[in-house]
PDB file of N, CA and C in Angstrom:
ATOM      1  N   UNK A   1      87.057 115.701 101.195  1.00  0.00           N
ATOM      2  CA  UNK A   1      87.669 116.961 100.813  1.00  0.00           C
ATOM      3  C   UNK A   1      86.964 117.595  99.622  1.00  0.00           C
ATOM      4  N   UNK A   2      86.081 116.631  98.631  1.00  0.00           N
ATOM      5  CA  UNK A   2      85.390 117.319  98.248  1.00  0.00           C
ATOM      6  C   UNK A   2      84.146 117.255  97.655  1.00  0.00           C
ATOM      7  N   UNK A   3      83.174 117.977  97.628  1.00  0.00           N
ATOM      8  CA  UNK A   3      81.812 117.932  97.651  1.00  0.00           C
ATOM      9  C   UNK A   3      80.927 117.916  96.600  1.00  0.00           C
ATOM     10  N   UNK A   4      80.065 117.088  96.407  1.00  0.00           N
ATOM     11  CA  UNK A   4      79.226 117.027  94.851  1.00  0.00           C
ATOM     12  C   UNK A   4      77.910 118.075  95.429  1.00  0.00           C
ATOM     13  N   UNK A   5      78.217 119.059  94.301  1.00  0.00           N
ATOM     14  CA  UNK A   5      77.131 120.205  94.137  1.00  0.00           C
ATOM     15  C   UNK A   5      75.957 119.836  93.320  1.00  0.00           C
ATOM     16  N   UNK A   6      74.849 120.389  93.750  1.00  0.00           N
ATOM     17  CA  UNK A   6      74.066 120.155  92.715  1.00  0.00           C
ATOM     18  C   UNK A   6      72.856 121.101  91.943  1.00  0.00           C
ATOM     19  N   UNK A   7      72.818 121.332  91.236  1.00  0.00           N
ATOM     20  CA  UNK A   7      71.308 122.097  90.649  1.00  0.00           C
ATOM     21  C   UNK A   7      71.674 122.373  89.505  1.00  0.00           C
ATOM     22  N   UNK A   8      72.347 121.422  88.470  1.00  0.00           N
ATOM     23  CA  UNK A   8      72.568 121.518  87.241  1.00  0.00           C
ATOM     24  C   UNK A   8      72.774 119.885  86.757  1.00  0.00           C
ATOM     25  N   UNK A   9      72.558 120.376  85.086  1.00  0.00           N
ATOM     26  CA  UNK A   9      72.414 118.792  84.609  1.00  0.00           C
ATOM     27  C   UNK A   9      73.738 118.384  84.360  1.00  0.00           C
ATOM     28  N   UNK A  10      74.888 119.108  85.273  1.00  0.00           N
ATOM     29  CA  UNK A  10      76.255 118.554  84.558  1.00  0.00           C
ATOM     30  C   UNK A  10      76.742 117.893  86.162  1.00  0.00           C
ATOM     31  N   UNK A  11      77.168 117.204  86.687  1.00  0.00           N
ATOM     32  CA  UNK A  11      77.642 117.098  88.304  1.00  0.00           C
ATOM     33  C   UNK A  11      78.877 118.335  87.864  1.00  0.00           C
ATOM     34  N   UNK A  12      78.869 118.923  89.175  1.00  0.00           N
ATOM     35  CA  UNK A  12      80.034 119.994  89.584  1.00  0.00           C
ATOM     36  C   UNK A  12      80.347 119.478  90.936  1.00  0.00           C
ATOM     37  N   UNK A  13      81.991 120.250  91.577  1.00  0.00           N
ATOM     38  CA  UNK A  13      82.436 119.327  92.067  1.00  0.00           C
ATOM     39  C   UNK A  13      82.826 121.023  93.145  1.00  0.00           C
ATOM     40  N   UNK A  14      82.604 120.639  94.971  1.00  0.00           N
ATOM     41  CA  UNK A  14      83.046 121.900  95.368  1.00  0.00           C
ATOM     42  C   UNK A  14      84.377 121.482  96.215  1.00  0.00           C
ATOM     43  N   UNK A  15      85.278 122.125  96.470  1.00  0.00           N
ATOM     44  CA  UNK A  15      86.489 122.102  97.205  1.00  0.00           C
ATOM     45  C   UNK A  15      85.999 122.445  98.114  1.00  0.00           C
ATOM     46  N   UNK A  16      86.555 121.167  99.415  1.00  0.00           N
ATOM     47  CA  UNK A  16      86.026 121.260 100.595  1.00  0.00           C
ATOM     48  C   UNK A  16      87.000 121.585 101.525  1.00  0.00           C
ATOM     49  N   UNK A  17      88.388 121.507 100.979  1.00  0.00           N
ATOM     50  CA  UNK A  17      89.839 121.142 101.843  1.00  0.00           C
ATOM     51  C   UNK A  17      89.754 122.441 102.849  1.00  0.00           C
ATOM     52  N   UNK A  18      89.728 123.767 102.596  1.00  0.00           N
ATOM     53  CA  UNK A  18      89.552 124.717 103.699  1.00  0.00           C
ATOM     54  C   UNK A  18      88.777 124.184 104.932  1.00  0.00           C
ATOM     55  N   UNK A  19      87.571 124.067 104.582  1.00  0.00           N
ATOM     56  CA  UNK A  19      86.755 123.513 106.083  1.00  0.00           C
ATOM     57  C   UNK A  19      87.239 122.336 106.622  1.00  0.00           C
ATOM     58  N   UNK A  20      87.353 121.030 105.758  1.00  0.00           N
ATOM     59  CA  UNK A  20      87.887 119.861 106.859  1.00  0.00           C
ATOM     60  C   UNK A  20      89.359 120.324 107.222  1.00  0.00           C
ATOM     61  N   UNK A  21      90.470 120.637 106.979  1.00  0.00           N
ATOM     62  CA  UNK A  21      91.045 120.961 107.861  1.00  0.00           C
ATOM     63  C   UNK A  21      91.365 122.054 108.848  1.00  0.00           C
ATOM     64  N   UNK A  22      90.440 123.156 108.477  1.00  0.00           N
ATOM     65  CA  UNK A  22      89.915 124.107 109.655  1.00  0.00           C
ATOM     66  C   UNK A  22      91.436 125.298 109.507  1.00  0.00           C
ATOM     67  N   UNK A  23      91.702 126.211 107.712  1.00  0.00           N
ATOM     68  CA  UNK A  23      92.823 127.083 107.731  1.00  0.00           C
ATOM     69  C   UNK A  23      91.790 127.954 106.659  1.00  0.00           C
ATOM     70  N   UNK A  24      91.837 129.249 106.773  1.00  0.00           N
ATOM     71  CA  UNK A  24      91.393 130.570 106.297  1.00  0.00           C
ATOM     72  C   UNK A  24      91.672 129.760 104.423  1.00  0.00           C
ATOM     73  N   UNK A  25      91.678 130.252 103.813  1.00  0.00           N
ATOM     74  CA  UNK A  25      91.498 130.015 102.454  1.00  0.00           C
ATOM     75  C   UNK A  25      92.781 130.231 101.861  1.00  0.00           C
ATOM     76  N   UNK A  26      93.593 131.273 102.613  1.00  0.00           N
ATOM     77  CA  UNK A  26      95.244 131.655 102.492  1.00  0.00           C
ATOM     78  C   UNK A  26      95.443 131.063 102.292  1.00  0.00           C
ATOM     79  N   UNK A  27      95.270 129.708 104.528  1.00  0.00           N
ATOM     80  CA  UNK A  27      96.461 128.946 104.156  1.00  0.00           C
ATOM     81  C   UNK A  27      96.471 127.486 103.408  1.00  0.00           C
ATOM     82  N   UNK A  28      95.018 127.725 102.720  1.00  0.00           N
ATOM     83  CA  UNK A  28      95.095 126.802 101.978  1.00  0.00           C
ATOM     84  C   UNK A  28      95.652 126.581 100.559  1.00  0.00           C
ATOM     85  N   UNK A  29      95.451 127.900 100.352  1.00  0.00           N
ATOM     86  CA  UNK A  29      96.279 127.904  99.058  1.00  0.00           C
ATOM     87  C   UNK A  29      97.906 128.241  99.329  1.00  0.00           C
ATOM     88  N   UNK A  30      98.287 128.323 100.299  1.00  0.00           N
ATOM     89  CA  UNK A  30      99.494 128.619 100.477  1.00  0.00           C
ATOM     90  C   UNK A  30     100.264 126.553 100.265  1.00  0.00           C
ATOM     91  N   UNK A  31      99.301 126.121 101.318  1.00  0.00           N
ATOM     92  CA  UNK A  31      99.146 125.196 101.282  1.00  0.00           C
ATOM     93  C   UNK A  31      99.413 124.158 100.332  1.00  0.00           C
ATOM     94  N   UNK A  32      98.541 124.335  99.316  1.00  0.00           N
ATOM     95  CA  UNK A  32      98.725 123.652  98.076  1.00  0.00           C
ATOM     96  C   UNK A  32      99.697 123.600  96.903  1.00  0.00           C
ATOM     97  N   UNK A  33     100.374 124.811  96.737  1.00  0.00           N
ATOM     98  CA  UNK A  33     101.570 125.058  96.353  1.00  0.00           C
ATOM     99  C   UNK A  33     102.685 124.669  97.076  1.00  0.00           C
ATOM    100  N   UNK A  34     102.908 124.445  98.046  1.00  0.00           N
ATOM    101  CA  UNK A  34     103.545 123.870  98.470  1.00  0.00           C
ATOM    102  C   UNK A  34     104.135 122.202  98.351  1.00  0.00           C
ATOM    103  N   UNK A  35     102.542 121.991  98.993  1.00  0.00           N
ATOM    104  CA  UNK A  35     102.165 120.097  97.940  1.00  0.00           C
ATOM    105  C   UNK A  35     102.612 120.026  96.281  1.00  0.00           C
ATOM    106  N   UNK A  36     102.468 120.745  95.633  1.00  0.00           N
ATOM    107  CA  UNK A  36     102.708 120.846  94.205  1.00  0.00           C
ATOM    108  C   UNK A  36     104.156 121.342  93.975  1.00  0.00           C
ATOM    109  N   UNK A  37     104.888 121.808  94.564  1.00  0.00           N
ATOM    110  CA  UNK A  37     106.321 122.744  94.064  1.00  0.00           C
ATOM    111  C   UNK A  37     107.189 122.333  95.100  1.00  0.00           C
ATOM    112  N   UNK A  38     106.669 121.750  96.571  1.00  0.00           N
ATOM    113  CA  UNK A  38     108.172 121.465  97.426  1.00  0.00           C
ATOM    114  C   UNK A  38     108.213 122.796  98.007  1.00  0.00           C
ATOM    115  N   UNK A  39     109.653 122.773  98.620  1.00  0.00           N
ATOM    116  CA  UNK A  39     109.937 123.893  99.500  1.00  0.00           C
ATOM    117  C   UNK A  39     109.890 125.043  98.801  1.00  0.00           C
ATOM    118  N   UNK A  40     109.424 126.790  99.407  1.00  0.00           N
ATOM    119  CA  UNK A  40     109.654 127.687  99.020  1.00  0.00           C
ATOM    120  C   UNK A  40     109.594 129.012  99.789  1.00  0.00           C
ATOM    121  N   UNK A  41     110.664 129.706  99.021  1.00  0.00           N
ATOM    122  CA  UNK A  41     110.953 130.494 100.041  1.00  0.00           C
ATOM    123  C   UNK A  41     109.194 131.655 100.091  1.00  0.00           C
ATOM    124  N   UNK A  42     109.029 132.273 101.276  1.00  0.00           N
ATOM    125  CA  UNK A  42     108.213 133.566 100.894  1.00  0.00           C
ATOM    126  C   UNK A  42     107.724 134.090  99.798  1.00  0.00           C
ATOM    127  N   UNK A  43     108.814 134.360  99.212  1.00  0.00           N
ATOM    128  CA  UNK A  43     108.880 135.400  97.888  1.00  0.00           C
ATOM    129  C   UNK A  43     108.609 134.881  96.972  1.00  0.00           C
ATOM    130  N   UNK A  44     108.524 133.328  97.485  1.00  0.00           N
ATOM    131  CA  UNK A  44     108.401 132.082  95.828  1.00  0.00           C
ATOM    132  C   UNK A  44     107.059 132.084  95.899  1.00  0.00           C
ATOM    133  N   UNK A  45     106.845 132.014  96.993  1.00  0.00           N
ATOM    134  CA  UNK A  45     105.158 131.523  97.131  1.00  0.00           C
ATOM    135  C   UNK A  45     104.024 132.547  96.902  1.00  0.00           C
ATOM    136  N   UNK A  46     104.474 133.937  97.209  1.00  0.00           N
ATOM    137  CA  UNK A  46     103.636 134.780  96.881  1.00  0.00           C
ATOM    138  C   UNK A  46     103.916 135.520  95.515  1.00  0.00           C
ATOM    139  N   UNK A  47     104.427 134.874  94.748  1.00  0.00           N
ATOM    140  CA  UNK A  47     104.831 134.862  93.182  1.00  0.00           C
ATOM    141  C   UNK A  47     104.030 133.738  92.594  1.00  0.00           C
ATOM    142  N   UNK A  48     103.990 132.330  93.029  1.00  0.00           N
ATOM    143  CA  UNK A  48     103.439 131.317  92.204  1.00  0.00           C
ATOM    144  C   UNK A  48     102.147 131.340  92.538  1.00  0.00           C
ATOM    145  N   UNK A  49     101.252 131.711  94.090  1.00  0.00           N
ATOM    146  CA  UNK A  49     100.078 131.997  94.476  1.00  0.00           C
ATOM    147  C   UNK A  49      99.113 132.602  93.561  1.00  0.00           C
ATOM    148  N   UNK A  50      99.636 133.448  92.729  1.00  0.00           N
ATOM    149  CA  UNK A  50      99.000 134.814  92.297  1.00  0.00           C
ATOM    150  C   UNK A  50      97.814 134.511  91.716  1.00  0.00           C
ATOM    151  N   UNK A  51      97.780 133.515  91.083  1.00  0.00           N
ATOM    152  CA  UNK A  51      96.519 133.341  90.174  1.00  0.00           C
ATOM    153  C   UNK A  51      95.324 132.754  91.243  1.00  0.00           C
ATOM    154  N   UNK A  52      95.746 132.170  91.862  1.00  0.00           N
ATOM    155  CA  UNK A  52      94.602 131.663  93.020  1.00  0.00           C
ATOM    156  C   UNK A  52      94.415 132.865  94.008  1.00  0.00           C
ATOM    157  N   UNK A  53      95.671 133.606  94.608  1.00  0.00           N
ATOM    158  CA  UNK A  53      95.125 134.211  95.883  1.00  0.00           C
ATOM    159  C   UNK A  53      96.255 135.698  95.791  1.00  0.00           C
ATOM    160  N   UNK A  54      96.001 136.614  95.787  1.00  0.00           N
ATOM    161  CA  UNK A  54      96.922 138.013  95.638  1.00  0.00           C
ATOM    162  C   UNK A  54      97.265 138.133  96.919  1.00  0.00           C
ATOM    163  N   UNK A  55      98.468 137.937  97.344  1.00  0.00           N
ATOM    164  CA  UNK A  55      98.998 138.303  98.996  1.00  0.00           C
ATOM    165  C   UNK A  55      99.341 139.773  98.642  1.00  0.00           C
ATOM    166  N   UNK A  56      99.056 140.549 100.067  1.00  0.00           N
ATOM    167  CA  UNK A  56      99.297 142.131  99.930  1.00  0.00           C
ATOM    168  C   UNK A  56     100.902 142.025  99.429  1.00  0.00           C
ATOM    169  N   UNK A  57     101.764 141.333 100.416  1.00  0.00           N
ATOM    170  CA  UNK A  57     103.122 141.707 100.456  1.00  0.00           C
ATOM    171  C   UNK A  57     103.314 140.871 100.642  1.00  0.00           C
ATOM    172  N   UNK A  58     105.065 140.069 101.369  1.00  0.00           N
ATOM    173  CA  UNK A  58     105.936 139.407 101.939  1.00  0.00           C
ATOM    174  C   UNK A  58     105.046 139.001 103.450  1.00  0.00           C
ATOM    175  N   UNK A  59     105.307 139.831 104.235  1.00  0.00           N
ATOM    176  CA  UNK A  59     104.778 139.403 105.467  1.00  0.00           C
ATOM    177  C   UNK A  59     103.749 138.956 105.569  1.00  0.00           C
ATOM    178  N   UNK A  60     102.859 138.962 105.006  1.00  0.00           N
ATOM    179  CA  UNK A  60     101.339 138.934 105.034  1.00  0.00           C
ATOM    180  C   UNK A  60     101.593 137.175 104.628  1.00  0.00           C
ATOM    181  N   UNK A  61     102.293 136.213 103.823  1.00  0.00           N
ATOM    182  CA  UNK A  61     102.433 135.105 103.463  1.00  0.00           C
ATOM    183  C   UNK A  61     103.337 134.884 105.004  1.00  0.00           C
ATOM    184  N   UNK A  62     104.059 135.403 104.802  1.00  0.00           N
ATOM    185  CA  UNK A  62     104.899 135.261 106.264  1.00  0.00           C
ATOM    186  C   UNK A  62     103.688 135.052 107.776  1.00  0.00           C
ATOM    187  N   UNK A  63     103.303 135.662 107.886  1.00  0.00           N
ATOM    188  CA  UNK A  63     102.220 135.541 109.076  1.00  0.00           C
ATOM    189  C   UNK A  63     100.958 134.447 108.980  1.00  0.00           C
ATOM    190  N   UNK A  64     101.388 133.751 107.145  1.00  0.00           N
ATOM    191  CA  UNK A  64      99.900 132.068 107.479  1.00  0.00           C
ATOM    192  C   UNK A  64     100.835 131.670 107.814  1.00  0.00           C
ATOM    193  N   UNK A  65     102.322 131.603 107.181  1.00  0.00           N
ATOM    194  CA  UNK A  65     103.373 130.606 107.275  1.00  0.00           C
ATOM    195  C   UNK A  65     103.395 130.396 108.832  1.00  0.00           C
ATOM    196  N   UNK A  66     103.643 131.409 109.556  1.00  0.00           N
ATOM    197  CA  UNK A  66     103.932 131.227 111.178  1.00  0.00           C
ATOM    198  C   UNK A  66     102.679 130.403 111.791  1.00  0.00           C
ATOM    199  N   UNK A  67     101.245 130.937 111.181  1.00  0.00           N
ATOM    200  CA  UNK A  67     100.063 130.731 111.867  1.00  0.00           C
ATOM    201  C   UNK A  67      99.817 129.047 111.502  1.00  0.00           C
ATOM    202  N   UNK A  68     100.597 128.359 110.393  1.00  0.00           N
ATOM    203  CA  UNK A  68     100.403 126.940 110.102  1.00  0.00           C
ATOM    204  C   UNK A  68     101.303 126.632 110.943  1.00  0.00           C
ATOM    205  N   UNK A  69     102.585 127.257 111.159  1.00  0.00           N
ATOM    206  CA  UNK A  69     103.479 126.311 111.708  1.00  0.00           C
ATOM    207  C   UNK A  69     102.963 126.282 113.185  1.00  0.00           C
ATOM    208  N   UNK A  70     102.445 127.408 114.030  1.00  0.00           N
ATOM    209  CA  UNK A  70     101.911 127.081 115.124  1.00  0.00           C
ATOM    210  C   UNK A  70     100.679 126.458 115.326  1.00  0.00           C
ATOM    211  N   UNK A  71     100.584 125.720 114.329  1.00  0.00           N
ATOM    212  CA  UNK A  71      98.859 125.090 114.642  1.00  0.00           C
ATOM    213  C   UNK A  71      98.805 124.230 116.413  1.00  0.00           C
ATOM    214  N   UNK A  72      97.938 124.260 116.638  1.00  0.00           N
ATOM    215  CA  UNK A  72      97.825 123.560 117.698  1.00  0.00           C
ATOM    216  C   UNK A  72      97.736 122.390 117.751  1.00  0.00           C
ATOM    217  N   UNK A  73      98.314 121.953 118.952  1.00  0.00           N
ATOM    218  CA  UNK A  73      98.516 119.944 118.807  1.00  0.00           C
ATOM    219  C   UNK A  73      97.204 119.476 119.086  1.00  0.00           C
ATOM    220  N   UNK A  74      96.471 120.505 119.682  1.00  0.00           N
ATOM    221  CA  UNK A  74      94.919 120.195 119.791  1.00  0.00           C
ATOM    222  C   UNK A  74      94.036 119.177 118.278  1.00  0.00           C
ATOM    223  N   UNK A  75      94.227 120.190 117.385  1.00  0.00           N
ATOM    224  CA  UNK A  75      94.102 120.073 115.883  1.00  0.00           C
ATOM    225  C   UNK A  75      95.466 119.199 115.019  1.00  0.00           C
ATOM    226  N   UNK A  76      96.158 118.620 115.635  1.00  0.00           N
ATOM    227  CA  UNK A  76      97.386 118.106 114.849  1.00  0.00           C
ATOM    228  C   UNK A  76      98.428 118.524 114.985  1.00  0.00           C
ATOM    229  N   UNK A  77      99.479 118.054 114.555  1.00  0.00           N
ATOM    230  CA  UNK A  77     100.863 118.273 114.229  1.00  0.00           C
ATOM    231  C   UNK A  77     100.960 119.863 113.037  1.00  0.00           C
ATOM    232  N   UNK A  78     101.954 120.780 113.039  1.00  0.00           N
ATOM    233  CA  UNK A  78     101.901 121.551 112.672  1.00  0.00           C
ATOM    234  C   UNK A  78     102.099 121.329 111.302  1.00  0.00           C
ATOM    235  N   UNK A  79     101.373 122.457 110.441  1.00  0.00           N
ATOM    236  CA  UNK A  79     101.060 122.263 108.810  1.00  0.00           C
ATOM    237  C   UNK A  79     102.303 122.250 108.124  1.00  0.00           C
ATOM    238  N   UNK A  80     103.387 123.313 108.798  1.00  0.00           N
ATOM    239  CA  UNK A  80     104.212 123.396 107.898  1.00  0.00           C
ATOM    240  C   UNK A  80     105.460 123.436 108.564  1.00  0.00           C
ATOM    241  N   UNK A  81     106.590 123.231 108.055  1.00  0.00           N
ATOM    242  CA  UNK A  81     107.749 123.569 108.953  1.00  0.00           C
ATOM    243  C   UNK A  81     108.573 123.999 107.886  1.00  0.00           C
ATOM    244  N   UNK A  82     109.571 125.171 108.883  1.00  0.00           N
ATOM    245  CA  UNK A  82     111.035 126.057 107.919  1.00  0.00           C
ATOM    246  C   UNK A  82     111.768 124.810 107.165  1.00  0.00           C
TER     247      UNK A  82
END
């Protein structure tokens, strides 16, 4: 999940979690707040998001929320549930 960068004399470190589990950058940060805070409603999440990711509105968090919960069983069990 995550990746040692290199072309400096300090190691830096890149976040890989978007690509290995295969969700837009949203729902990764939607994602992660979640892991960190527990359940939340919409309105919580696109309030505590802000500093990582500016959602336009309500729905717009509303529509990763749906798009995790329908992940395909192809790819796993779904990301998130109500």
């Amino acid at each position: 999940l995550v990746h040692e960068s290199s072309g400096s004399r300090v190691t830096r470190y890149e976040h890989n979690f978007p690509r290995a589990v295969g969700v837009p950058e949203q729902s990764a940060v939607l994602l992660g707040m979640l892991m960190l805070r527990g359940p939340q409603t919409a309105g919580e999440l696109r309030l505590n998001t802000e500093r990582w990711y500016k959602f336009l509105d309500i729905p717009s968090v509303d529509g990763f929320l749906e798009e995790m919960q329908d992940h395909s069983v192809d790819k796993g069990d779904p990301l998130v549930v109500k």
